[in-house]
N, C-alpha and C. Protein backbone atom coordinates (compact mmCIF):
# COMPACT_ATOMS: atom_id res chain seq x y z
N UNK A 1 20.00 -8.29 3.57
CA UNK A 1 18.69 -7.73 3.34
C UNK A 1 18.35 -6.77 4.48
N UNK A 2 17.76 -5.85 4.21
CA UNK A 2 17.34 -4.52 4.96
C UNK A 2 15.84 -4.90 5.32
N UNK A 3 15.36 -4.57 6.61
CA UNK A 3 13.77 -4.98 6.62
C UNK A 3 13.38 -3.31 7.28
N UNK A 4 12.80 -2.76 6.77
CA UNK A 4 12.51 -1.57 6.91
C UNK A 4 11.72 -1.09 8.06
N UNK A 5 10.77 -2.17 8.67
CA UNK A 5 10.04 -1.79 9.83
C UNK A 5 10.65 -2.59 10.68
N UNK A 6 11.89 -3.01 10.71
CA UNK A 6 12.71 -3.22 12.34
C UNK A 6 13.67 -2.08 12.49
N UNK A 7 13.44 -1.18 13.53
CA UNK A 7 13.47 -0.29 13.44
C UNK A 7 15.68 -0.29 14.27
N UNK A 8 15.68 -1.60 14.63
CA UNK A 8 16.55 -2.09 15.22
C UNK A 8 18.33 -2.44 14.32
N UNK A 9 18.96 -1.81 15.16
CA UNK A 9 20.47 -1.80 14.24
C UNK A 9 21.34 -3.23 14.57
N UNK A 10 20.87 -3.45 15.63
CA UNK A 10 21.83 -4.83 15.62
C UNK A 10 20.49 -5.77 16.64
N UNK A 11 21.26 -7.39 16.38
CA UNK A 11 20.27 -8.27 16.76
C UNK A 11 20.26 -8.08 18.41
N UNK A 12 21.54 -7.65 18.77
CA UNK A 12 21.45 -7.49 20.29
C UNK A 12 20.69 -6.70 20.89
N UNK A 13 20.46 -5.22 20.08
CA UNK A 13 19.46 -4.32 20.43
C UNK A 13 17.92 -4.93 20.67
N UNK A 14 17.43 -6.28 20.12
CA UNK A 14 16.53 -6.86 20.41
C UNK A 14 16.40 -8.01 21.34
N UNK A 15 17.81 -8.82 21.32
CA UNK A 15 17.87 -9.71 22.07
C UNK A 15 17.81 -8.77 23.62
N UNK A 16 18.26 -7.78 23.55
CA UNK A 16 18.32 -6.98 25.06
C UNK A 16 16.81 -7.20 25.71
N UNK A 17 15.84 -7.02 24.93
CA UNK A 17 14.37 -6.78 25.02
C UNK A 17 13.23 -7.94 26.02
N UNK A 18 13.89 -9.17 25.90
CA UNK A 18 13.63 -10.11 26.30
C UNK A 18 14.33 -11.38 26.49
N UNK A 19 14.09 -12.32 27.39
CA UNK A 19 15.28 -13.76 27.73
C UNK A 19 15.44 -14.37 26.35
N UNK A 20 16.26 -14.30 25.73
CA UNK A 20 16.03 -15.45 24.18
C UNK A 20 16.89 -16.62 24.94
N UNK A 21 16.66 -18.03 24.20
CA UNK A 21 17.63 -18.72 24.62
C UNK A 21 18.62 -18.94 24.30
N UNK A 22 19.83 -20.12 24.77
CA UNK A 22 21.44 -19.87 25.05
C UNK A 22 21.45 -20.26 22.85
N UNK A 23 20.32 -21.11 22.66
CA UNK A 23 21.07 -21.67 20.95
C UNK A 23 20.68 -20.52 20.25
N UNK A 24 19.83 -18.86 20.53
CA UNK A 24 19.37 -17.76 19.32
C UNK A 24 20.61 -16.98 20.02
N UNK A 25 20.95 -17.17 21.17
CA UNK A 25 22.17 -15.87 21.97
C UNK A 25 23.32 -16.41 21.12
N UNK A 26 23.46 -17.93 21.36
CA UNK A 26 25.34 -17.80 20.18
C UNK A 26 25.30 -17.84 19.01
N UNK A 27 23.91 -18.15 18.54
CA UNK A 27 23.91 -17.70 16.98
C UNK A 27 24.00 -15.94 16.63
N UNK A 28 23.82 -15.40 17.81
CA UNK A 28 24.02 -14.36 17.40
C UNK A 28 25.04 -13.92 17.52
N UNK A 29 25.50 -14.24 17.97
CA UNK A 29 27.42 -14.04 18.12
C UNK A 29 27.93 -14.29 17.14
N UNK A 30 27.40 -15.13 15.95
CA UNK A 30 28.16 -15.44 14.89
C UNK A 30 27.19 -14.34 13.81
N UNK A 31 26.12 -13.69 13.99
CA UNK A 31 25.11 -13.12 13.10
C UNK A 31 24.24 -11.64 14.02
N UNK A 32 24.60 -10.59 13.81
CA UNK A 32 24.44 -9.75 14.82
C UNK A 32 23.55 -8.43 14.17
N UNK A 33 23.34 -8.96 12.72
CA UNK A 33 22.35 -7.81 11.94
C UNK A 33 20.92 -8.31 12.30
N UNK A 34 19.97 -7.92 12.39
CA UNK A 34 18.49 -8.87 12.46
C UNK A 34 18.45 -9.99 11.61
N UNK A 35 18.27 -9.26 10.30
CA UNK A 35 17.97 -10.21 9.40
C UNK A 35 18.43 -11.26 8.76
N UNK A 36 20.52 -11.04 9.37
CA UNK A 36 20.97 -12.73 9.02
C UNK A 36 20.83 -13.45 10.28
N UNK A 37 20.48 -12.72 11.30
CA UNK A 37 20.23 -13.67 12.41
C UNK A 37 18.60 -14.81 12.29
N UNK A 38 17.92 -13.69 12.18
CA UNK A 38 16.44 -13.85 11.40
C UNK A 38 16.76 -15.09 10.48
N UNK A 39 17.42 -15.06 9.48
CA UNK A 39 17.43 -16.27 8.63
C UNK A 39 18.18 -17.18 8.88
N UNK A 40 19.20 -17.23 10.03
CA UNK A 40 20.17 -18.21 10.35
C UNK A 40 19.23 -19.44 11.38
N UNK A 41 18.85 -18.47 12.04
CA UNK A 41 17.54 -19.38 13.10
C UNK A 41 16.50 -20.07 12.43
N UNK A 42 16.46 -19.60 11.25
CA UNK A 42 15.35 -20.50 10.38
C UNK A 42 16.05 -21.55 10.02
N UNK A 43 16.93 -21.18 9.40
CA UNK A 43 18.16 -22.16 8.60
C UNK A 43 18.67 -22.96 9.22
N UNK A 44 19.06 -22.91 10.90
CA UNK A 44 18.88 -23.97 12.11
C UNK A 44 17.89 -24.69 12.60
N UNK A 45 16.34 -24.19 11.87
CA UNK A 45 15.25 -24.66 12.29
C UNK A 45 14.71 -24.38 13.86
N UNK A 46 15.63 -23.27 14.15
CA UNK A 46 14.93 -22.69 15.60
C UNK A 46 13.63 -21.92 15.42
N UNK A 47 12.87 -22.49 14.79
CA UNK A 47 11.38 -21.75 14.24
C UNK A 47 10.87 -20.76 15.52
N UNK A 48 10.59 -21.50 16.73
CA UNK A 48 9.91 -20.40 18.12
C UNK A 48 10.94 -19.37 18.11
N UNK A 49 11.97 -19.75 18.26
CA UNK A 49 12.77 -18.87 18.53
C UNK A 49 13.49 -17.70 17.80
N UNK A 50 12.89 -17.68 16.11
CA UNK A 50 13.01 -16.66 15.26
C UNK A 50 11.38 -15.92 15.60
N UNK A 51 10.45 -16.82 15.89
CA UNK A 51 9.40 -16.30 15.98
C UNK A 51 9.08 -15.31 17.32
N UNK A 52 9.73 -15.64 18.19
CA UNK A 52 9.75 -14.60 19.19
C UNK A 52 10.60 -13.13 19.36
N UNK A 53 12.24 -13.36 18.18
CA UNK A 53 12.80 -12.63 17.81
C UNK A 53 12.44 -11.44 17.00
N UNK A 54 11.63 -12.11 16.43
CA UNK A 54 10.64 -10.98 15.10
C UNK A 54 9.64 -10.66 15.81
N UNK A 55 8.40 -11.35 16.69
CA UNK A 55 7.15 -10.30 17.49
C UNK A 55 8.09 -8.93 18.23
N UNK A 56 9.65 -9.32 18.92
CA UNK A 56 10.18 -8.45 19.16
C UNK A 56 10.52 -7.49 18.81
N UNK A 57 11.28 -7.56 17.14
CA UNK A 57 11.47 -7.14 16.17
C UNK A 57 10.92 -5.84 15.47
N UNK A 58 9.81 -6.50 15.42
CA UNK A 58 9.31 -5.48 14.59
C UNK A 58 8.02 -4.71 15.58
N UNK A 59 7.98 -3.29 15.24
CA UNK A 59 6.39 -1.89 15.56
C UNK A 59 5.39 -3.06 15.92
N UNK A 60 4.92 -2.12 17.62
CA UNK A 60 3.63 -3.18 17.97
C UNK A 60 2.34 -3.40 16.53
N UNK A 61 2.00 -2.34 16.01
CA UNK A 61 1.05 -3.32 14.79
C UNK A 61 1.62 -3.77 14.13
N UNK A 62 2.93 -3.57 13.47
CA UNK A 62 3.29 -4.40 12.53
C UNK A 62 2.99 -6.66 12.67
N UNK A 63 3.82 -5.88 14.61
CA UNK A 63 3.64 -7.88 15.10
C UNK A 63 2.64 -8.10 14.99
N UNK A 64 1.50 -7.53 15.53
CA UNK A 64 0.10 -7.71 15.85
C UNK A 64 -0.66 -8.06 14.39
N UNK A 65 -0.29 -7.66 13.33
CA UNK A 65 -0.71 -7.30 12.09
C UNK A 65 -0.35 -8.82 11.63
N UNK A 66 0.99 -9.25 11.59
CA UNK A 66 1.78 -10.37 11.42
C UNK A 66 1.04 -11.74 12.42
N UNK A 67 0.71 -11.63 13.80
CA UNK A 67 0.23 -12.68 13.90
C UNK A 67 -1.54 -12.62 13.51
N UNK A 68 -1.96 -11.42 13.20
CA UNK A 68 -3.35 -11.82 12.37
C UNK A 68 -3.08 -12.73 11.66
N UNK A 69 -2.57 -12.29 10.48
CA UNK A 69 -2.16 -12.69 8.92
C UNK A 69 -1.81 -14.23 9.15
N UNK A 70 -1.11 -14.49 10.01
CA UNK A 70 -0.39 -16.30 10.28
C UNK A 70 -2.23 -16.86 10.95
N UNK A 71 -2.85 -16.21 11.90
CA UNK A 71 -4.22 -16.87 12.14
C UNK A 71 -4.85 -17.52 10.71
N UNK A 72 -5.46 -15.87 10.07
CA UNK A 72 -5.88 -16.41 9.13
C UNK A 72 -5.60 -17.47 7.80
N UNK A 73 -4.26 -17.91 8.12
CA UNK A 73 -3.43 -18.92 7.13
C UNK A 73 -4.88 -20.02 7.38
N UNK A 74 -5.66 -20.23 8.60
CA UNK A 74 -6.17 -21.23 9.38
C UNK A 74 -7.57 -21.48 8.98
N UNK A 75 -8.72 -22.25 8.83
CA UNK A 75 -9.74 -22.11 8.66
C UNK A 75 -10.80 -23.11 9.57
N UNK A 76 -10.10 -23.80 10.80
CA UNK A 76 -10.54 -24.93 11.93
C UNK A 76 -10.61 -23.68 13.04
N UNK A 77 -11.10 -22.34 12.92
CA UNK A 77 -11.16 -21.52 14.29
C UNK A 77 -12.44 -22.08 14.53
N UNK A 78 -13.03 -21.74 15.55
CA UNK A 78 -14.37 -22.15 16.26
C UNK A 78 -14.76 -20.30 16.06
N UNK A 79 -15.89 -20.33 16.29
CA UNK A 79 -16.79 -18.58 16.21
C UNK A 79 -15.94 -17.53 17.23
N UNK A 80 -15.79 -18.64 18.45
CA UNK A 80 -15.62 -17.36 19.26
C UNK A 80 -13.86 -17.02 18.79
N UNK A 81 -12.95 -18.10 18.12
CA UNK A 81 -11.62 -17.82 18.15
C UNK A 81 -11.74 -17.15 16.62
N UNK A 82 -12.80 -17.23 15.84
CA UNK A 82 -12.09 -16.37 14.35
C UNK A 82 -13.12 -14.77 15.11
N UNK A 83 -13.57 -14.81 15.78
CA UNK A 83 -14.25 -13.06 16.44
C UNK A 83 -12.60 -12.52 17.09
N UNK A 84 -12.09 -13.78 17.95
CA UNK A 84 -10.87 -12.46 18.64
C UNK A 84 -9.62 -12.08 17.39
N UNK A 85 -9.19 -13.02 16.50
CA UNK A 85 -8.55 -13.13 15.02
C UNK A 85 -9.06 -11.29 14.43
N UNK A 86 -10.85 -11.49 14.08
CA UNK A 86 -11.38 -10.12 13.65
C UNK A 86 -10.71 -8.94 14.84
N UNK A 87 -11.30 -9.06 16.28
CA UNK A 87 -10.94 -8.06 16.95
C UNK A 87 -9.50 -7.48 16.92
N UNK A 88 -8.74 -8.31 17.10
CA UNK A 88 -7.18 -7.81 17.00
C UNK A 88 -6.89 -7.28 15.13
N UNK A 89 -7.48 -7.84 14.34
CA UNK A 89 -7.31 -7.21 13.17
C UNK A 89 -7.98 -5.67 13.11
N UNK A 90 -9.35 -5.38 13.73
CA UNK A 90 -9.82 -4.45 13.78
C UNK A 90 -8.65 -2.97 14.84
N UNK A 91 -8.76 -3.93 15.56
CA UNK A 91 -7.40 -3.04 16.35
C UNK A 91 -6.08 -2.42 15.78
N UNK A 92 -5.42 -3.42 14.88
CA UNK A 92 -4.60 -3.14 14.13
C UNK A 92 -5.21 -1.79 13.24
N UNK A 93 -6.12 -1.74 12.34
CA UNK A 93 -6.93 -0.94 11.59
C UNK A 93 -7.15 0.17 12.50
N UNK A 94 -7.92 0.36 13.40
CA UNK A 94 -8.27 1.59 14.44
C UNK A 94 -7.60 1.26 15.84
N UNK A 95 -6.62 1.63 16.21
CA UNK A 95 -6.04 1.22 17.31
C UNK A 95 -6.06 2.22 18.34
N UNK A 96 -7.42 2.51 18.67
CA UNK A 96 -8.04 2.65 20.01
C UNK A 96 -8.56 2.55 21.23
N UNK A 97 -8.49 2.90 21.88
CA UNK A 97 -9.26 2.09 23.31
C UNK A 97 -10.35 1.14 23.23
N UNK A 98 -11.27 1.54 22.54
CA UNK A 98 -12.83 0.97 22.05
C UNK A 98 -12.35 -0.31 21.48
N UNK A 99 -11.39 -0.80 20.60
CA UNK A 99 -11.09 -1.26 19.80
C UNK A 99 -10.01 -2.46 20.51
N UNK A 100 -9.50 -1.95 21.14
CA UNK A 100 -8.13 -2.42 22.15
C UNK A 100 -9.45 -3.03 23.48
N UNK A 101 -10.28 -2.89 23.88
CA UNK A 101 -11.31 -3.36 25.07
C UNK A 101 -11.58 -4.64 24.35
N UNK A 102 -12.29 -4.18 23.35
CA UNK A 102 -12.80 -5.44 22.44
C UNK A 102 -12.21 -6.28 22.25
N UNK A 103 -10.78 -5.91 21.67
CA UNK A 103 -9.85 -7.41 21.78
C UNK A 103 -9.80 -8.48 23.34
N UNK A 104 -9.50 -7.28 23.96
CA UNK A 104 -9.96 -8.07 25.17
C UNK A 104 -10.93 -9.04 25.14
N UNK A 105 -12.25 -8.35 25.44
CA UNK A 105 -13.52 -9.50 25.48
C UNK A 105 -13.62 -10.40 24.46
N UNK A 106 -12.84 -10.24 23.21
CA UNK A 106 -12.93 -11.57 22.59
C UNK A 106 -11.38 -12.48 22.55
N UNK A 107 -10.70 -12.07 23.94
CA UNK A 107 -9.72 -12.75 23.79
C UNK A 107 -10.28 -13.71 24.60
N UNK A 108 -10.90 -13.00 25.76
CA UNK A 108 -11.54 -13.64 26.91
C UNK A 108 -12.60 -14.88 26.24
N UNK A 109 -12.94 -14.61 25.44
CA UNK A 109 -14.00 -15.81 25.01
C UNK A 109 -13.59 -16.67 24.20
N UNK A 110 -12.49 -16.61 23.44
CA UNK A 110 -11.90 -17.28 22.52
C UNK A 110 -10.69 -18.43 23.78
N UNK A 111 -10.62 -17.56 24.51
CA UNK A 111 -9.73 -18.19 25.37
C UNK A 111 -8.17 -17.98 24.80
N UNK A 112 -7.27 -18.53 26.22
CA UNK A 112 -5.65 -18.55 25.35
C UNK A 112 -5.31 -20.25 25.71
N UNK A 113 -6.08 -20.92 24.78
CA UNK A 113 -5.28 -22.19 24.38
C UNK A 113 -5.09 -22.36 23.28
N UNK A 114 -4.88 -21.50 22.68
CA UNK A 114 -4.78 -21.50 20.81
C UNK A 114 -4.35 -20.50 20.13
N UNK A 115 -3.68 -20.10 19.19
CA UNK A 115 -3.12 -18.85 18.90
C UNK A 115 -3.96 -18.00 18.69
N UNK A 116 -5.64 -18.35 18.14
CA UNK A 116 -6.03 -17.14 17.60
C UNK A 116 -6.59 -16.17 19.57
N UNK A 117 -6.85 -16.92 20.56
CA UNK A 117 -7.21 -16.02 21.32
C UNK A 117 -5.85 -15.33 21.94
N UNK A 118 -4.58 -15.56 21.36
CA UNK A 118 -3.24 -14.98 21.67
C UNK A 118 -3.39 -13.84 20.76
N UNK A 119 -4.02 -14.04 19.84
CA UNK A 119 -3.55 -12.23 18.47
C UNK A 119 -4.37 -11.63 19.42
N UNK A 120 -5.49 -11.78 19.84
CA UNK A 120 -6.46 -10.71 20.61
C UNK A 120 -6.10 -10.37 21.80
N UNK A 121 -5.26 -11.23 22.63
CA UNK A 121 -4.85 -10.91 24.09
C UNK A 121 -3.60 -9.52 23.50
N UNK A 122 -2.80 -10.10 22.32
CA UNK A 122 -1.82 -9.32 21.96
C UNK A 122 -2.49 -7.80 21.88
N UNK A 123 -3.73 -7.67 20.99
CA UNK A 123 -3.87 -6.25 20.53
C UNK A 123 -4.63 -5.82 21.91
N UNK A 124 -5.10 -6.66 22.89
CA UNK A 124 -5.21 -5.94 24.34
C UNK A 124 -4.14 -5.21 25.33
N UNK A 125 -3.20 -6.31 24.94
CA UNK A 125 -1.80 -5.28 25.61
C UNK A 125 -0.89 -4.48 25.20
N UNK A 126 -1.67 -4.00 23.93
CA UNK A 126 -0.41 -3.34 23.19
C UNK A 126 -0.75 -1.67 23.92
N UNK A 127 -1.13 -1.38 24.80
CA UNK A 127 -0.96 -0.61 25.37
C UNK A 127 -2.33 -0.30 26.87
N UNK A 128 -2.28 0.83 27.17
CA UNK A 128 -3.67 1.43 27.69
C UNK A 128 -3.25 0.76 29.22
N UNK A 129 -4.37 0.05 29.81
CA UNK A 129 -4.28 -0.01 31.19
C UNK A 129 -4.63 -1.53 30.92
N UNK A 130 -4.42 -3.00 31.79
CA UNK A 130 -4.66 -3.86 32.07
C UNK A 130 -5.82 -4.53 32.90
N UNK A 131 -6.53 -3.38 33.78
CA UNK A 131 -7.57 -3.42 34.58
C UNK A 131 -8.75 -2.84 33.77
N UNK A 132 -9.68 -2.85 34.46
CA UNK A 132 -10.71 -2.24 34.36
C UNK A 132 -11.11 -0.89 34.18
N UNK A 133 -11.72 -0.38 33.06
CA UNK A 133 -12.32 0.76 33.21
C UNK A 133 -12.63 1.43 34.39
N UNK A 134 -11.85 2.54 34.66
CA UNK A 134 -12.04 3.57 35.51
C UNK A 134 -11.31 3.47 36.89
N UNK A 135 -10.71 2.01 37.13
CA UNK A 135 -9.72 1.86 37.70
C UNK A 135 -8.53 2.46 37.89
N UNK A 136 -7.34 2.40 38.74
CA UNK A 136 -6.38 3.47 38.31
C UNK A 136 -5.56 2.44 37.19
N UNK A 137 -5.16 3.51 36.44
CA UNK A 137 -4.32 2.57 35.38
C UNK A 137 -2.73 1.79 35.57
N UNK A 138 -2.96 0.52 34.80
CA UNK A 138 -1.50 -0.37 35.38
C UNK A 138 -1.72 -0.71 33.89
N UNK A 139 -0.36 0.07 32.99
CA UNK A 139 -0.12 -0.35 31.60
C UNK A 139 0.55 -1.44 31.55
N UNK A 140 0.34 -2.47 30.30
CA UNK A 140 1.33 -3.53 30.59
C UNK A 140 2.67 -3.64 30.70
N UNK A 141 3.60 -4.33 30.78
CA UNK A 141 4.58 -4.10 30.87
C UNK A 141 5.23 -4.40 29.43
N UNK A 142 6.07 -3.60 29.02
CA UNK A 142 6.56 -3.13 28.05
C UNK A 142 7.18 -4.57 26.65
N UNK A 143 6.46 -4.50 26.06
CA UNK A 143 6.95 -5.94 25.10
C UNK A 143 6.00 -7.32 25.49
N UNK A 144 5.06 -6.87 26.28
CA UNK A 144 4.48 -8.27 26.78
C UNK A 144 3.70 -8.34 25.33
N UNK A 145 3.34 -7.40 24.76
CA UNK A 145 2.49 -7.72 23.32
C UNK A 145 3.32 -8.68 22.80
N UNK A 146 4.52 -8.62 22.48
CA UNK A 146 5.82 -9.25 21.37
C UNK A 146 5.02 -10.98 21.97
N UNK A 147 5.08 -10.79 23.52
CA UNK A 147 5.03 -12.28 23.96
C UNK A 147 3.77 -12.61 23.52
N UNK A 148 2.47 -12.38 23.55
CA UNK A 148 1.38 -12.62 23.36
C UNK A 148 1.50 -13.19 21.44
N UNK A 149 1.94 -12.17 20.55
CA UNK A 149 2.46 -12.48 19.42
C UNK A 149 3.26 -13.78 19.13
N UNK A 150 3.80 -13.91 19.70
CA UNK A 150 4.97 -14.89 19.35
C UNK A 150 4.07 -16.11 19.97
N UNK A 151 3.68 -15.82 21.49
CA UNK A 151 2.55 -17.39 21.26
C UNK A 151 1.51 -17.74 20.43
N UNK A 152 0.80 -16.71 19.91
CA UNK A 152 0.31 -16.92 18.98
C UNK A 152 0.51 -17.49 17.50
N UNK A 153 1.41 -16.93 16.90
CA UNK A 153 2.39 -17.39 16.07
C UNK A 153 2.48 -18.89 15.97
N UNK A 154 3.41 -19.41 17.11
CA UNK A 154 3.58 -20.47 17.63
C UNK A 154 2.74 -21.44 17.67
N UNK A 155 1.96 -21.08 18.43
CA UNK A 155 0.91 -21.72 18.65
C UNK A 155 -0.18 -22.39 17.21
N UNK A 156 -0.20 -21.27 16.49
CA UNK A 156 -1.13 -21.23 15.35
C UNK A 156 -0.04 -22.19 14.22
N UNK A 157 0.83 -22.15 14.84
CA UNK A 157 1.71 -23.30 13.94
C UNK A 157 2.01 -24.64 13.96
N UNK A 158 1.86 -24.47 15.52
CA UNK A 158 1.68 -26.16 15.61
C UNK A 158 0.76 -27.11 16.34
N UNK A 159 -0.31 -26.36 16.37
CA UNK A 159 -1.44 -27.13 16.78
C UNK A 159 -2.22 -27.48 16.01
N UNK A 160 -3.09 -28.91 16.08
CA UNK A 160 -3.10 -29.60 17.16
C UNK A 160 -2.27 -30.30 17.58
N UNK A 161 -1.36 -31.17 16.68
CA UNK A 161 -0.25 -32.08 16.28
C UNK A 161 0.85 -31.88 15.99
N UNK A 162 1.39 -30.52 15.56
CA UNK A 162 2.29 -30.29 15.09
C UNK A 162 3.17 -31.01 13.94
N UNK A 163 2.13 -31.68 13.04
CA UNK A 163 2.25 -32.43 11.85
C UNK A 163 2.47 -31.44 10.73
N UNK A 164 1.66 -30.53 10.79
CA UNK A 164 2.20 -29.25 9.34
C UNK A 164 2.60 -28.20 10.29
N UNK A 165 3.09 -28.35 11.28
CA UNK A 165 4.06 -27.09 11.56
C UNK A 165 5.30 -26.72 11.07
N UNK A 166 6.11 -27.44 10.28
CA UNK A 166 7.25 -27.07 9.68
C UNK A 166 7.01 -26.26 8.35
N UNK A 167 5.90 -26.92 7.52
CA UNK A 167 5.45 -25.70 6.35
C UNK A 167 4.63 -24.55 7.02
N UNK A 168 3.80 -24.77 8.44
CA UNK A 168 3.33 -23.63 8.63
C UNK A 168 4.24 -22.46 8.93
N UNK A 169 5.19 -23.02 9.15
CA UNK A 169 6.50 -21.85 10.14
C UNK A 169 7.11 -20.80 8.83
N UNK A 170 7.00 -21.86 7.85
CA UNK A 170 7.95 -21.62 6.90
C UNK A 170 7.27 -20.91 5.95
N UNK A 171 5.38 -20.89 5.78
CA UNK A 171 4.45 -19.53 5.08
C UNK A 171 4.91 -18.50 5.85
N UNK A 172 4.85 -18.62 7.69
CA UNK A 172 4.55 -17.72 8.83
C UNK A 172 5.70 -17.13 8.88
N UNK A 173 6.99 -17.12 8.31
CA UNK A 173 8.06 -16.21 8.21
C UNK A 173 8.04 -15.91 7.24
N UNK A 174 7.29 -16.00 5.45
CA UNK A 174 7.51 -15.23 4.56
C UNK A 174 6.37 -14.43 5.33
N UNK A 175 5.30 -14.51 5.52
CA UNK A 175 4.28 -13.47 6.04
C UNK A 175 5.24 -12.24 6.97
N UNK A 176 5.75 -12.80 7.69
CA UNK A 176 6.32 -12.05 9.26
C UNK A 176 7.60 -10.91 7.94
N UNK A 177 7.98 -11.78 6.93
CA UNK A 177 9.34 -10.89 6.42
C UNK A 177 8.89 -10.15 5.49
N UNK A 178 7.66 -10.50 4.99
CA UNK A 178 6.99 -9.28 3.79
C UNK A 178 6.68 -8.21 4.74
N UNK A 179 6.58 -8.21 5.63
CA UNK A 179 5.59 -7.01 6.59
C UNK A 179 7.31 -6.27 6.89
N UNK A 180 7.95 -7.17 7.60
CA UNK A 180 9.38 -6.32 7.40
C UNK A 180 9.85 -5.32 7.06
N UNK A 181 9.46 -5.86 5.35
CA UNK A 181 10.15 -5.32 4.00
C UNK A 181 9.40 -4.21 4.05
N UNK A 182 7.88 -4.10 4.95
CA UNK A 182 7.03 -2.58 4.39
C UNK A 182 5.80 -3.38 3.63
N UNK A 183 5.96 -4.81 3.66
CA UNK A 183 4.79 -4.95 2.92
C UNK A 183 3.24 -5.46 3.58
N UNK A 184 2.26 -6.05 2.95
CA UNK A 184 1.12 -6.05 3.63
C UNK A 184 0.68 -7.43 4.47
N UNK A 185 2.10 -8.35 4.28
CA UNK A 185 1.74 -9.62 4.71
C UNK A 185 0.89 -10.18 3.63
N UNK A 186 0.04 -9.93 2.52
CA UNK A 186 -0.55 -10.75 1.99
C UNK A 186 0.62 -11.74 0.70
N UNK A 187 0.87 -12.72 0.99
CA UNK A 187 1.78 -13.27 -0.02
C UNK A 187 0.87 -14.58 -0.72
N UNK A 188 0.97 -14.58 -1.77
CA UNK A 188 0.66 -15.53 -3.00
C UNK A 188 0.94 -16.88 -2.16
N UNK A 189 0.37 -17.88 -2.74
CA UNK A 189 0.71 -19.46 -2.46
C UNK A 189 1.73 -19.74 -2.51
């Protein structure tokens, strides 16, 4: 299978991107396209670890877009964590400074002990400066969005208990592989 928005020719070209660990590195030795690697790690049940492969994977909105879509699977957010969920979706939609600040302040209030204030920290670092307005600028460092994504992801999958995290993983990669394919993340029951 071809996924159209990884823009990536082999799995190594992504594994280069960030530390994966030693059980997604020799699976890839045996699986070196994305997407049978992508499904081999599922198929091993290395769920984080396809999930950090794909925030990598795929165009900063696409991830950003992808861990909205896995938030909203959710309906136990508290106000301030479904506002940073909105902000990073809004970001995705207009992905501007104005828009990219905001995620900020509602990442900041949502906090990062939970995935949804991770989608908003994500659409804060997907570029611009890390400091303060008018400060000199310090952009993030390159892929830290993927990380913010992938905890989110994660996170939004297996908390509190990690009792429905194995079906959550398993909506949260058809979501993550429709967006792939070019599509909108919205998938049927």
């Amino acid at each position: 299978m071809t996924y159209l928005k990884i823009p990536h020719q082999t799995a190594d070209d992504i594994l280069r991107l960030y530390e994966a660990s030693d059980e997604l590195t020799d699976l890839a030795e045996l699986h070196n396209k994305p997407s049978t690697l992508i499904h081999a790690a599922i198929d091993a049940e290395l769920f984080s670890d396809a999930v950090i492969f794909i925030a990598h994977a795929l165009p900063v909105r696409e991830a950003i877009w992808w861990a909205c879509c896995c938030a909203e699977q959710r309906d136990d957010w508290n106000p301030d964590e479904a506002n940073a969920i909105r902000a990073a979706k809004a970001w995705v939609h207009t992905p501007d400074e104005t828009s990219r600040r905001f995620a900020e302040k509602m990442a900041e209030k949502a906090e990062l002990q939970t995935g949804a204030g991770w989608v908003a920290q994500a659409a804060f670092w997907s570029g611009g400066s890390m400091i303060a307005p008018g400060e000199p600028v310090v952009p993030p460092p390159e892929y830290l969005y993927s990380h913010a994504v992938a905890g989110a992801v994660n996170l939004t999958a297996v908390m509190p208990d990690g009792l429905e995290a194995k079906q959550r993983y398993s909506r949260y990669f058809k979501i993550g592989l429709n967006i792939a394919q070019g599509g909108n993340g919205q998938i049927g029951a």
